[in-house]
Protein backbone atom coordinates (compact mmCIF):
# COMPACT_ATOMS: atom_id res chain seq x y z
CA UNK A 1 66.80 63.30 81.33
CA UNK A 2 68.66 65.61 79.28
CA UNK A 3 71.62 67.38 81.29
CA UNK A 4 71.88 70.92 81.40
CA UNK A 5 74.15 73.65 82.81
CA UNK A 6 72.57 76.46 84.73
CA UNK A 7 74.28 79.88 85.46
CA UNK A 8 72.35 82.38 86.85
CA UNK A 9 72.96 85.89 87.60
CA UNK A 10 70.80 89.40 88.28
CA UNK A 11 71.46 92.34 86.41
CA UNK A 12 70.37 95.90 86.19
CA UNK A 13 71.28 98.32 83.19
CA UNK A 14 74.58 101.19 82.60
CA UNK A 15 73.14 104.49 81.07
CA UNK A 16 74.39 108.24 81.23
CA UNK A 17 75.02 110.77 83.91
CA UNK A 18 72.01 112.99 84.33
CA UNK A 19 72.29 116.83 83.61
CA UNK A 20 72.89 119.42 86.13
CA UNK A 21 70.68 122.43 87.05
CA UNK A 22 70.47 124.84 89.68
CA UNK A 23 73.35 126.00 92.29
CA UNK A 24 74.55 125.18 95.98
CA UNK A 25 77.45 126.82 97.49
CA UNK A 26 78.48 125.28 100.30
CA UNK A 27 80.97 125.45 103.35
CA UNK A 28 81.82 124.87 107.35
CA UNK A 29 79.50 121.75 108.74
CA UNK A 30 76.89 120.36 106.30
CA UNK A 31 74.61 117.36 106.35
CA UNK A 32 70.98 116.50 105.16
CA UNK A 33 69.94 115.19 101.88
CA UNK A 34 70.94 116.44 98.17
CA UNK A 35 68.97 116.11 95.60
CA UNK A 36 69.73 116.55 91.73
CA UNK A 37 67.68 119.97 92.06
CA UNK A 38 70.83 122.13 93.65
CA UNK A 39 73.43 121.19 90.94
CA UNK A 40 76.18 121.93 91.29
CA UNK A 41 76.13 121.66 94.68
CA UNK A 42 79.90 123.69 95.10
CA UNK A 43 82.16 123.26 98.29
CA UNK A 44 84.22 126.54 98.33
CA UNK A 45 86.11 125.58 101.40
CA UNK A 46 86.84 122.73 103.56
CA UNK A 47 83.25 121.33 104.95
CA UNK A 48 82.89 118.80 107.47
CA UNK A 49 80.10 116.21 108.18
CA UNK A 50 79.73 116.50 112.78
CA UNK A 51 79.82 112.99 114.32
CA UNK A 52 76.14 112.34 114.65
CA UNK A 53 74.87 113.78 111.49
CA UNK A 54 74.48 112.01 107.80
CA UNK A 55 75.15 113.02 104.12
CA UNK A 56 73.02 111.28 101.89
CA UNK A 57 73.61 112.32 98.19
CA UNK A 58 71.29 111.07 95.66
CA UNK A 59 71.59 109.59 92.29
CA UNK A 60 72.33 112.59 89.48
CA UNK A 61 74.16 114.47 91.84
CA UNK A 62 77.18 116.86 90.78
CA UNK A 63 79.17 118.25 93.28
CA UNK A 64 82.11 120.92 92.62
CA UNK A 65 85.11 120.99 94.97
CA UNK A 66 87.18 123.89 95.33
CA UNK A 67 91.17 123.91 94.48
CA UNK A 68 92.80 122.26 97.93
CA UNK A 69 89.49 121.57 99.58
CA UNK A 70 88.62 118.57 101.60
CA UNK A 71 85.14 117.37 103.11
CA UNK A 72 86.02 115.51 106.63
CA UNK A 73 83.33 112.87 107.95
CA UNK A 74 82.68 112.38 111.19
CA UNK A 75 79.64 111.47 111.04
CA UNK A 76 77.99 109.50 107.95
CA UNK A 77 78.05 109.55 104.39
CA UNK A 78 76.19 107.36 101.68
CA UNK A 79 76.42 108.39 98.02
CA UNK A 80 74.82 106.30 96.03
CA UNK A 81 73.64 106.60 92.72
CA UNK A 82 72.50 104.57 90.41
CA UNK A 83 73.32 102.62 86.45
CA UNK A 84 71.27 105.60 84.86
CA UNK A 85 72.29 108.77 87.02
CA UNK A 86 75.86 108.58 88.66
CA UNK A 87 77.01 110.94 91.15
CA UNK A 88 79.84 113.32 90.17
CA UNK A 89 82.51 114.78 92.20
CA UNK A 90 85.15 116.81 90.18
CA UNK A 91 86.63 120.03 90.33
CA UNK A 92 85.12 122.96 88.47
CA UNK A 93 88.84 123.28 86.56
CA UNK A 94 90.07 120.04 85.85
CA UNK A 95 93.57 121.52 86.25
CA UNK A 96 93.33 122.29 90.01
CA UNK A 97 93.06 119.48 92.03
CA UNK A 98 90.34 119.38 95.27
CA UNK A 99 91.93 117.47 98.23
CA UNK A 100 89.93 114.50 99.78
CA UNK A 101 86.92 113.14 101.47
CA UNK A 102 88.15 111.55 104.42
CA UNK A 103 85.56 109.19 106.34
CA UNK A 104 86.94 108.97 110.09
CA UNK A 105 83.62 107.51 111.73
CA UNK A 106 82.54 104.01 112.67
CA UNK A 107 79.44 103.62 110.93
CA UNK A 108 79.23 102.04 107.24
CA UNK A 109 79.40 104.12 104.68
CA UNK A 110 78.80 103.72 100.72
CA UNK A 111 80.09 105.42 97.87
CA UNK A 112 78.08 103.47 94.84
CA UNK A 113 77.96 104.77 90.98
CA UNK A 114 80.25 107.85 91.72
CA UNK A 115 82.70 109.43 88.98
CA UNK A 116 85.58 110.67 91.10
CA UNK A 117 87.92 113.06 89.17
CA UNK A 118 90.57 115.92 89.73
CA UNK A 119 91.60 114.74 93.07
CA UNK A 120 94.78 114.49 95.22
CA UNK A 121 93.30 111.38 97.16
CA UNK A 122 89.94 110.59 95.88
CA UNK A 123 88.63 108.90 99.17
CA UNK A 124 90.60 108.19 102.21
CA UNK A 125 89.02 105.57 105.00
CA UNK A 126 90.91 106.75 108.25
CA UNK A 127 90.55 105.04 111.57
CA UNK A 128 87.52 105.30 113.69
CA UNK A 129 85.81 102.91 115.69
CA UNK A 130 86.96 99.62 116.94
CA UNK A 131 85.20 97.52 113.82
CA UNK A 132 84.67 100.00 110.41
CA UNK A 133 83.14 98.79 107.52
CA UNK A 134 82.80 100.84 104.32
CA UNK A 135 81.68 99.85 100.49
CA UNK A 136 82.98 101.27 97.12
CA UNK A 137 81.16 99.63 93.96
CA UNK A 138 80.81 100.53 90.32
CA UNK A 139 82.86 103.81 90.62
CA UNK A 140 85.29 105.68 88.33
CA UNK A 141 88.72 107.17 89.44
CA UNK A 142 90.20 109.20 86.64
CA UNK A 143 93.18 111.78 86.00
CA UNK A 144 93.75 111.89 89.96
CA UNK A 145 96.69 111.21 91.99
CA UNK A 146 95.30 108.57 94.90
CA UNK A 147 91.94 106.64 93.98
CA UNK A 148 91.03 104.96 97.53
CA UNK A 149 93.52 105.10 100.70
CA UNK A 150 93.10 103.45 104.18
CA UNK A 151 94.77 103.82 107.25
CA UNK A 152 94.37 102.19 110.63
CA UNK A 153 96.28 103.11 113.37
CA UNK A 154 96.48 101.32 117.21
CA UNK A 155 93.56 101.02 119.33
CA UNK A 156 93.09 97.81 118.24
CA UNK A 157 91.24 99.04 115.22
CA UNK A 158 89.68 97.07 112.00
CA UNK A 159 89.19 98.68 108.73
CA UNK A 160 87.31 96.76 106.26
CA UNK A 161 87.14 98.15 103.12
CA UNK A 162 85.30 96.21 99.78
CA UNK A 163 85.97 97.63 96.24
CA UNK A 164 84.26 96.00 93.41
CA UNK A 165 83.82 96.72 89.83
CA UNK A 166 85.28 100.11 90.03
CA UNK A 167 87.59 101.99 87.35
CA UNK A 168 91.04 103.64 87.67
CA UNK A 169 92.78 105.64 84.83
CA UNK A 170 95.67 107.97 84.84
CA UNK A 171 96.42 108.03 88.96
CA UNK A 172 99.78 109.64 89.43
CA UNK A 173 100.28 107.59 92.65
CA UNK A 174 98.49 105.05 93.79
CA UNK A 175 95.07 103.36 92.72
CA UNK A 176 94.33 101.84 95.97
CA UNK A 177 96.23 101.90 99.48
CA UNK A 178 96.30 100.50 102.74
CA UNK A 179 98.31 101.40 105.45
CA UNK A 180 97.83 99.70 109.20
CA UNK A 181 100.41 99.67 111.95
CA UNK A 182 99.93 99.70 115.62
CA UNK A 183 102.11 101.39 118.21
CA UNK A 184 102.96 101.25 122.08
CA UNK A 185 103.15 104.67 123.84
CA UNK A 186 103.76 105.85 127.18
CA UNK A 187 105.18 102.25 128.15
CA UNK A 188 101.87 100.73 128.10
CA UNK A 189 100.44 97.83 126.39
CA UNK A 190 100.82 97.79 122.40
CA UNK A 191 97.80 97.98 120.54
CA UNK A 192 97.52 96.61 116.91
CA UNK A 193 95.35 98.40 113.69
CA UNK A 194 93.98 95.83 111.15
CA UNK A 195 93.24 95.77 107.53
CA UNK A 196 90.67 93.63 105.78
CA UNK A 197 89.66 94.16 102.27
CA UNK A 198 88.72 92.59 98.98
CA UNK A 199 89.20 94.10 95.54
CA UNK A 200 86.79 92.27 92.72
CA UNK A 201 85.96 93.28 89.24
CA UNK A 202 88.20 96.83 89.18
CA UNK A 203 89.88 98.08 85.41
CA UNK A 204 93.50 99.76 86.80
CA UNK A 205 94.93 101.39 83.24
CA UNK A 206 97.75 103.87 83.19
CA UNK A 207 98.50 104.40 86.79
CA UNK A 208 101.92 104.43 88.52
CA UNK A 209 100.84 101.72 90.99
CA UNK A 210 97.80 99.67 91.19
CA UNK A 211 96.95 97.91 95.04
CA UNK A 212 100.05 98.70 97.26
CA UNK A 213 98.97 97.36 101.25
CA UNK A 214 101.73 98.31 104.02
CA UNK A 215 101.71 96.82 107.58
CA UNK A 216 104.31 97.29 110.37
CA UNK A 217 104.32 98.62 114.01
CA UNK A 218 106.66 100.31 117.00
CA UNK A 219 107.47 99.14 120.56
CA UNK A 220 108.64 100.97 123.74
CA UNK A 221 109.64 100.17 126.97
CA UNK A 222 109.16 96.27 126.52
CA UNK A 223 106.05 96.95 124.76
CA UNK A 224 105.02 96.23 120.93
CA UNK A 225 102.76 97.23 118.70
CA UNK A 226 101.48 95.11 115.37
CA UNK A 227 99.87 96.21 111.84
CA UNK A 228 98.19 93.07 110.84
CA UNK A 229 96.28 92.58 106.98
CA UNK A 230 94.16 90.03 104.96
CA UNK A 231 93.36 91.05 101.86
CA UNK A 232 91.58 89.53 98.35
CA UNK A 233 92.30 90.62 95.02
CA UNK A 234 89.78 88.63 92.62
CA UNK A 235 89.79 89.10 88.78
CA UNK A 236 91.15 92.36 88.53
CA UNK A 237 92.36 93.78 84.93
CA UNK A 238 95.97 95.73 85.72
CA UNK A 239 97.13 97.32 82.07
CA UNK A 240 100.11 99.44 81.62
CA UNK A 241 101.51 99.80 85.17
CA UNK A 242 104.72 102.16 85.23
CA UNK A 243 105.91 100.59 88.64
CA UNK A 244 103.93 97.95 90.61
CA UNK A 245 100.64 96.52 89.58
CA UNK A 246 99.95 94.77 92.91
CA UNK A 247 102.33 95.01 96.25
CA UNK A 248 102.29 93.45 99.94
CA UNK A 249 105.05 94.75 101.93
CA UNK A 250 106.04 95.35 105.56
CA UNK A 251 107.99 96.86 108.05
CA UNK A 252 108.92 96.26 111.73
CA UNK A 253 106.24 94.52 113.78
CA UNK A 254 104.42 93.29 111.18
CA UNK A 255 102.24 90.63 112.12
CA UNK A 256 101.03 87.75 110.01
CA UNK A 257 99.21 88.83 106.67
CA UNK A 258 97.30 86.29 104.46
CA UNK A 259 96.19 87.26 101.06
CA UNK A 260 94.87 85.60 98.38
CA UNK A 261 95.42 86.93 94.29
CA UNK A 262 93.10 84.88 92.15
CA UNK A 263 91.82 85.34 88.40
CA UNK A 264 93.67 88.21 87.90
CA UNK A 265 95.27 89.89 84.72
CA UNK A 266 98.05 91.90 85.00
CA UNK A 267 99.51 93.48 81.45
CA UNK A 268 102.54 95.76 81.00
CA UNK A 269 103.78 96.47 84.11
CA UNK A 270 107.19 96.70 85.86
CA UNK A 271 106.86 94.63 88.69
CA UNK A 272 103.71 92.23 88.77
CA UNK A 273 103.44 91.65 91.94
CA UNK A 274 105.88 92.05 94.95
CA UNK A 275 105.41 90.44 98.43
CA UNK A 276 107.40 90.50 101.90
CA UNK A 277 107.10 88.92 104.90
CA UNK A 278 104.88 88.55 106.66
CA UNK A 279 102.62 88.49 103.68
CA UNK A 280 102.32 84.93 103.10
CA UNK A 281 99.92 84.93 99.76
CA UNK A 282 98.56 82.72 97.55
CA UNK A 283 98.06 83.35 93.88
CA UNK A 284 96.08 81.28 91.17
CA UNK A 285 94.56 81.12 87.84
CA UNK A 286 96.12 85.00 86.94
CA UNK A 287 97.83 86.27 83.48
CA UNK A 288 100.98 88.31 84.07
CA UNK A 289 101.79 89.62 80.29
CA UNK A 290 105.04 91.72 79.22
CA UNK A 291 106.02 92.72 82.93
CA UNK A 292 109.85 93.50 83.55
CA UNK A 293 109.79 91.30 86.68
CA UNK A 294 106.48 89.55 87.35
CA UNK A 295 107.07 87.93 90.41
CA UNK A 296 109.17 88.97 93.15
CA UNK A 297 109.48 87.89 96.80
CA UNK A 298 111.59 88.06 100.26
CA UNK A 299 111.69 86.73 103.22
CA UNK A 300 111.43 83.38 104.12
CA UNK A 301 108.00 81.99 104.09
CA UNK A 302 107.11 80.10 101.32
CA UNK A 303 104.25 81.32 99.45
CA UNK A 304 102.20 79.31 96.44
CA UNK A 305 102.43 80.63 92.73
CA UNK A 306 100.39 77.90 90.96
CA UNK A 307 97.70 77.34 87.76
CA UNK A 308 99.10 80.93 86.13
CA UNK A 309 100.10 82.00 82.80
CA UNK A 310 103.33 83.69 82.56
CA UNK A 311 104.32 85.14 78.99
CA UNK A 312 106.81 87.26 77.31
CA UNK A 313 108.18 88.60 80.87
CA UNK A 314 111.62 89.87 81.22
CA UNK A 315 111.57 87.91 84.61
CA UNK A 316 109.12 85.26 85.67
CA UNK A 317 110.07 84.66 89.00
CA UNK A 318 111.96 86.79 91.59
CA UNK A 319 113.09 85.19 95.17
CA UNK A 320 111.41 81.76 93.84
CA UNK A 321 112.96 77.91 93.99
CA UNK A 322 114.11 77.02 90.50
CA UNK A 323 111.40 74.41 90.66
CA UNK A 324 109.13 77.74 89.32
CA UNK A 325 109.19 78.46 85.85
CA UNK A 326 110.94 74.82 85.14
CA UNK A 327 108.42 73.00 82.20
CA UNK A 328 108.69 69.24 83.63
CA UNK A 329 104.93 68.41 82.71
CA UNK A 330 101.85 69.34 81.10
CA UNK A 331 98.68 70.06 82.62
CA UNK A 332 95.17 68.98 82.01
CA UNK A 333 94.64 70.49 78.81
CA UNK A 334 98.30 68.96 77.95
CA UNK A 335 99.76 72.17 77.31
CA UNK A 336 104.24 72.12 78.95
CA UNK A 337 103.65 73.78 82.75
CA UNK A 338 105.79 73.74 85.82
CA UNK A 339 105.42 71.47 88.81
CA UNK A 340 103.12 73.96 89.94
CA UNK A 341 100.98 73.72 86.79
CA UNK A 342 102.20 77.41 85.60
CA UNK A 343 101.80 77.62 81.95
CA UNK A 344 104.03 79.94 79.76
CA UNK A 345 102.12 80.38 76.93
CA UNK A 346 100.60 83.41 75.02
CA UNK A 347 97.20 83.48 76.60
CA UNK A 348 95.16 84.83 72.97
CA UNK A 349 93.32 87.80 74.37
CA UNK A 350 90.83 88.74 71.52
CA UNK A 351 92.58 92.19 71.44
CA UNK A 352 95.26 94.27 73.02
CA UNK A 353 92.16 96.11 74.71
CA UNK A 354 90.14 93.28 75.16
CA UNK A 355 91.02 91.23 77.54
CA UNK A 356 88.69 88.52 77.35
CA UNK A 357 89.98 84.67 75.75
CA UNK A 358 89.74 83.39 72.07
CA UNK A 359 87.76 80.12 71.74
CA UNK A 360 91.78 78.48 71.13
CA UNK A 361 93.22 79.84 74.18
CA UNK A 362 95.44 77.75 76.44
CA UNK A 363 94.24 79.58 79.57
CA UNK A 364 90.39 78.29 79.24
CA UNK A 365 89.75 75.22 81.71
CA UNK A 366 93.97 75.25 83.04
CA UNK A 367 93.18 77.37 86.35
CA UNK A 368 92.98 75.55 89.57
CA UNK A 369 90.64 72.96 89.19
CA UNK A 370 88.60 73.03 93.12
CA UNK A 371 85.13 73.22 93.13
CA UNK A 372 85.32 76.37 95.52
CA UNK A 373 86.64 78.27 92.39
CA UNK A 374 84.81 76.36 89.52
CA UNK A 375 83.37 79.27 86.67
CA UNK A 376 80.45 80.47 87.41
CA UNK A 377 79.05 82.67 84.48
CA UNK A 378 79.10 81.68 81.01
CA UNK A 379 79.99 83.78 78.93
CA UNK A 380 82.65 85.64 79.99
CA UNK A 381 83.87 82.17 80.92
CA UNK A 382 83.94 79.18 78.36
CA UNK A 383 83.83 75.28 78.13
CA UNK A 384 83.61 73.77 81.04
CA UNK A 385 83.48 74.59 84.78
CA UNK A 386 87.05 74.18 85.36
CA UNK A 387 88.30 77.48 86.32
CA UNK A 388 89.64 79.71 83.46
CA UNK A 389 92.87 81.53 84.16
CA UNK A 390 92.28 85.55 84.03
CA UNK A 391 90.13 87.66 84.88
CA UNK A 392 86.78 86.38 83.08
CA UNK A 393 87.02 82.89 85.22
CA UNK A 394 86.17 81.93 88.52
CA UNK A 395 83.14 82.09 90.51
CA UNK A 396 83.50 86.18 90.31
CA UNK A 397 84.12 86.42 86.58
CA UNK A 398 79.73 87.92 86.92
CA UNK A 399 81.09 91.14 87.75
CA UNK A 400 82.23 91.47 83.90
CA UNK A 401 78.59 90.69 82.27
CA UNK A 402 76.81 93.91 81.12
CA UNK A 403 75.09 94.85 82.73
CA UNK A 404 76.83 93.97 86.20
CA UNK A 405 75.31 91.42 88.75
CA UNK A 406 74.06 92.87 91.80
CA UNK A 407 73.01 89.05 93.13
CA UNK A 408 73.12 85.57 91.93
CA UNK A 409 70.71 83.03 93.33
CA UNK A 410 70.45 79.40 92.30
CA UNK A 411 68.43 77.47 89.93
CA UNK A 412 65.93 74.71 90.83
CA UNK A 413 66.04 70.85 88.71
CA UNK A 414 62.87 69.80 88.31
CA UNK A 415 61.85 66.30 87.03
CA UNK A 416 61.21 67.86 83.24
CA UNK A 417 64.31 69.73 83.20
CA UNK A 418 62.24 72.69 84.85
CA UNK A 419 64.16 76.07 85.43
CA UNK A 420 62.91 77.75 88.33
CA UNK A 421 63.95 81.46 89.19
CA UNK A 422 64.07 81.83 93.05
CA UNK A 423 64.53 85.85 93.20
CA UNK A 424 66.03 87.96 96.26
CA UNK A 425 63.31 90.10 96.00
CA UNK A 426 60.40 91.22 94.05
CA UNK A 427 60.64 93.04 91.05
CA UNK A 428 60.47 92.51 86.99
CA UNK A 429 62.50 90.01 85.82
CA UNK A 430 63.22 88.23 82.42
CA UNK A 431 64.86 84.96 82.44
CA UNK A 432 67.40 84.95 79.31
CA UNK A 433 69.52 81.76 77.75
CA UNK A 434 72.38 80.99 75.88
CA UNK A 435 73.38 78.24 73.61
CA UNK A 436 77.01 78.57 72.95
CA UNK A 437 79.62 79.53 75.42
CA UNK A 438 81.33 81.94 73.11
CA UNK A 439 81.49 85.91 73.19
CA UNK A 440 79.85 88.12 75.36
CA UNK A 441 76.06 89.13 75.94
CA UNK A 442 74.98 86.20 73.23
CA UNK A 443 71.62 86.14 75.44
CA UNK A 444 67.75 85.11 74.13
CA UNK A 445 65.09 86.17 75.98
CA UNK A 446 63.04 83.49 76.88
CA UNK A 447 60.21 85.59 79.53
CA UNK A 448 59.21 88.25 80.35
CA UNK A 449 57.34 89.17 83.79
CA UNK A 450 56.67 90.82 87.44
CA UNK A 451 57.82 88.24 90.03
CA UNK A 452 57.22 88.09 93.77
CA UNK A 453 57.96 84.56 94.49
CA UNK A 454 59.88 81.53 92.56
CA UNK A 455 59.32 81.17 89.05
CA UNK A 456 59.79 77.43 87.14
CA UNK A 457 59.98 77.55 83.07
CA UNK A 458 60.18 74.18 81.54
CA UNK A 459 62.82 73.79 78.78
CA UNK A 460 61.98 71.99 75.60
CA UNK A 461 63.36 68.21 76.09
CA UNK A 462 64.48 69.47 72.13
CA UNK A 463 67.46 71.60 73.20
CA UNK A 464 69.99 70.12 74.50
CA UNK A 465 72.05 72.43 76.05
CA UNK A 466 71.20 75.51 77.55
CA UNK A 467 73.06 78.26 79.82
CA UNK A 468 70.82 80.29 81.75
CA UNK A 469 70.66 83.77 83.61
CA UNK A 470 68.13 85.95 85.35
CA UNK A 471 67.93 89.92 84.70
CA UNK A 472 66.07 92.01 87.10
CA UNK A 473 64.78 95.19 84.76
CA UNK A 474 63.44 97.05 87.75
């Protein structure tokens, strides 16, 4: 039987922001549905969403906030809008900022295809509930000072916070921010506050700092309280960084943090990434490109730097044994790496804007080589299933196919080398294929069709070599 590699992915398609029409002025408590027909729908002064109520705002919304204005949520919000009509908020003169939207609520709530621009602190998660969960996808941040902030306090409180495929240009401050510490008072019992997110598929360019995550605590009368972390940072692109693309740090009573940096890029920055105990991360299979100091830790723990490509930093390693950064071997593809299999060569983006790999790049197949973080998607990734260091590698590397991946499902092997589309759900689908593992979007259409249940096309016993992928159109 002829052997074939399957990669399979769903996608639905990026077009513009509807127009606006019509007008909404609004202040005080508000709630209910909006719909593209009020645009602008215009906050004058601060409004607030009451604890039992929801805010849905539909696709092709535009909402105008005024100059200091902020829009509290106690209750629900879901803004989601869609590939073909985002939802805007902005101010109505880009020169004066609006404030925030601050969720403090323990439901889930979902900002999804929203252009967030003009703002002091685009979004801030604040504590509520004991367990909070709250999903930002496919959103820009642009010429604001904060893009995302969370902060959980005591109580014993979780915030849990995804972020995937989102853009951030020109933030004066910080792109995305966590804060959790928790506190004794009154000589009682400490409580701790908890932060748990992951960060996939997000563009940071031109911002002072990119992912900066704080935990620490107080303690009274024999009594302490703990901010605790985990957090994910998967195949991020960080570009021209004036101070620190990615930082873990701590204070007092800061309990044990894992993390975990993989397939990330990280270009022109000042520091790469920092980390303090109790942080103890791991990072793999990431670029770090013309950074003043691209690694830099404290403390004591000893945290794993291993499969990366460091090149044409001022400083490769910060608070590191001298075993990092010292060439003693070669790795897999045979090009000179560290102990650690850390390569230190120029990676050969295809251009200082593109971020993606040449065909000759030492970075392709030298990531770490587990099956838990084999490639997934081909293109953006290339050769073989060995993961590729960057951004475009790894079993997330989907996130960067136009159009975006909302699902990926598995392929069935059938006896005549059968492909058989299982879908999530029913819908229109076309099953696509591509013969080289080169470039981006190189996809044939091979069907075309409505599909409510699994799906088996039987390849050619001709070709052979085939990567394959399945669209959902609507």
């Amino acid at each position: 039987m002829t052997t074939i590699t399957r990669i399979l992915g769903l996608f639905i398609t990026v077009v513009c922001l509807s127009a606006a029409q019509g007008q909404t002025i609004l202040s005080g408590n508000i709630s209910g549905t909006w719909s593209p027909s009020g645009n602008p729908y215009i906050i004058s002064d601060n409004a607030t969403v009451q604890g039992g109520q929801t805010l849905t705002i539909q696709p092709g919304v535009i909402v105008w906030i005024g100059q200091g204005v902020s829009l509290t949520v106690y209750g629900g919000i879901q803004a989601i809008g869609t590939a073909a009509q985002h939802i805007v908020f902005q101010a109505p003169i880009s020169s004066q900022f609006w404030n925030t939207i601050s969720v403090n609520n323990g439901l889930i709530n979902q900002f999804t295809y929203c252009d967030f621009a003009n703002a002091t602190n685009a979004i801030e998660f604040a504590s509520g509930g004991t367990s909070v969960s709250n999903d930002v996808s496919y959103c820009t941040f642009q010429d604001i000072y904060g893009g995302i902030t969370m902060v959980v306090d005591q109580n014993n409180r979780t915030r849990n916070l995804t972020v995937q495929s989102c853009t951030f240009s020109n933030c004066f401050g910080t792109a995305i921010s966590g804060v959790a510490f928790g506190y004794a008072a009154n000589c009682s019992p400490g409580s701790s506050g908890t932060i748990l997110s992951a960060i996939r598929n997000c563009s940071f360019s031109s911002v002072s700092n990119g992912c900066s995550f704080n935990v620490y605590g107080y303690s009274g009368c024999g009594w302490s309280g703990y901010g605790y972390g985990n957090v994910q940072l998967m195949n991020n692109i960080f570009n021209r960084i004036t101070n620190s693309a990615i930082s873990l740090i701590a204070g007092n009573n800061a309990g044990s943090s894992p993390a975990l940096l993989m397939n990330n890029i990280i270009v022109n920055a000042s520091n790469g990434v920092v980390f303090q105990d109790p942080w103890d991360a791991k990072m793999q299979s990431s670029i770090l490109v013309g950074c003043t100091n691209a690694t830099t830790v404290s403390g004591s723990l000893s945290r794993s730097i291993s499969y990366n490509d460091f090149y044409n930093n001022a400083i490769n390693f910060t608070g590191y044994p001298s075993t990092y950064g010292t060439i003693i071997l070669v790795n897999r593809n045979g090009t000179p790496c560290d102990l650690l299999y850390n390569i230190f060569s120029n990676p050969s983006f295809v251009s200082g804007n593109d971020f993606s790999l040449q065909p000759t790049s030492p970075c392709i197949d030298a990531g770490d080589g587990s099956a838990a973080n084999y490639d997934s998607y081909f293109p953006p990734s290339q050769r073989t299933v060995i993961n590729d260091i960057g951004a475009y590698g790894g079993p997330d590397a989907g996130g960067w196919i136009y159009a975006p991946p909302t699902t990926a499902f598995a392929l069935s092997i059938f006896p005549y080398v059968g492909v058989t589309i299982n879908p999530p759900s029913a819908g229109h689908y076309k099953l696509d294929y591509a013969s080289e593992l080169t470039g981006i979007n190189n996809w044939i259409q091979i069907t075309n069709t409505d599909l409510t249940g699994p799906f088996t096309y039987v390849e050619p016993m001709s070709n052979l070599q085939r990567y394959y992928r399945a669209v959902k159109l609507y």
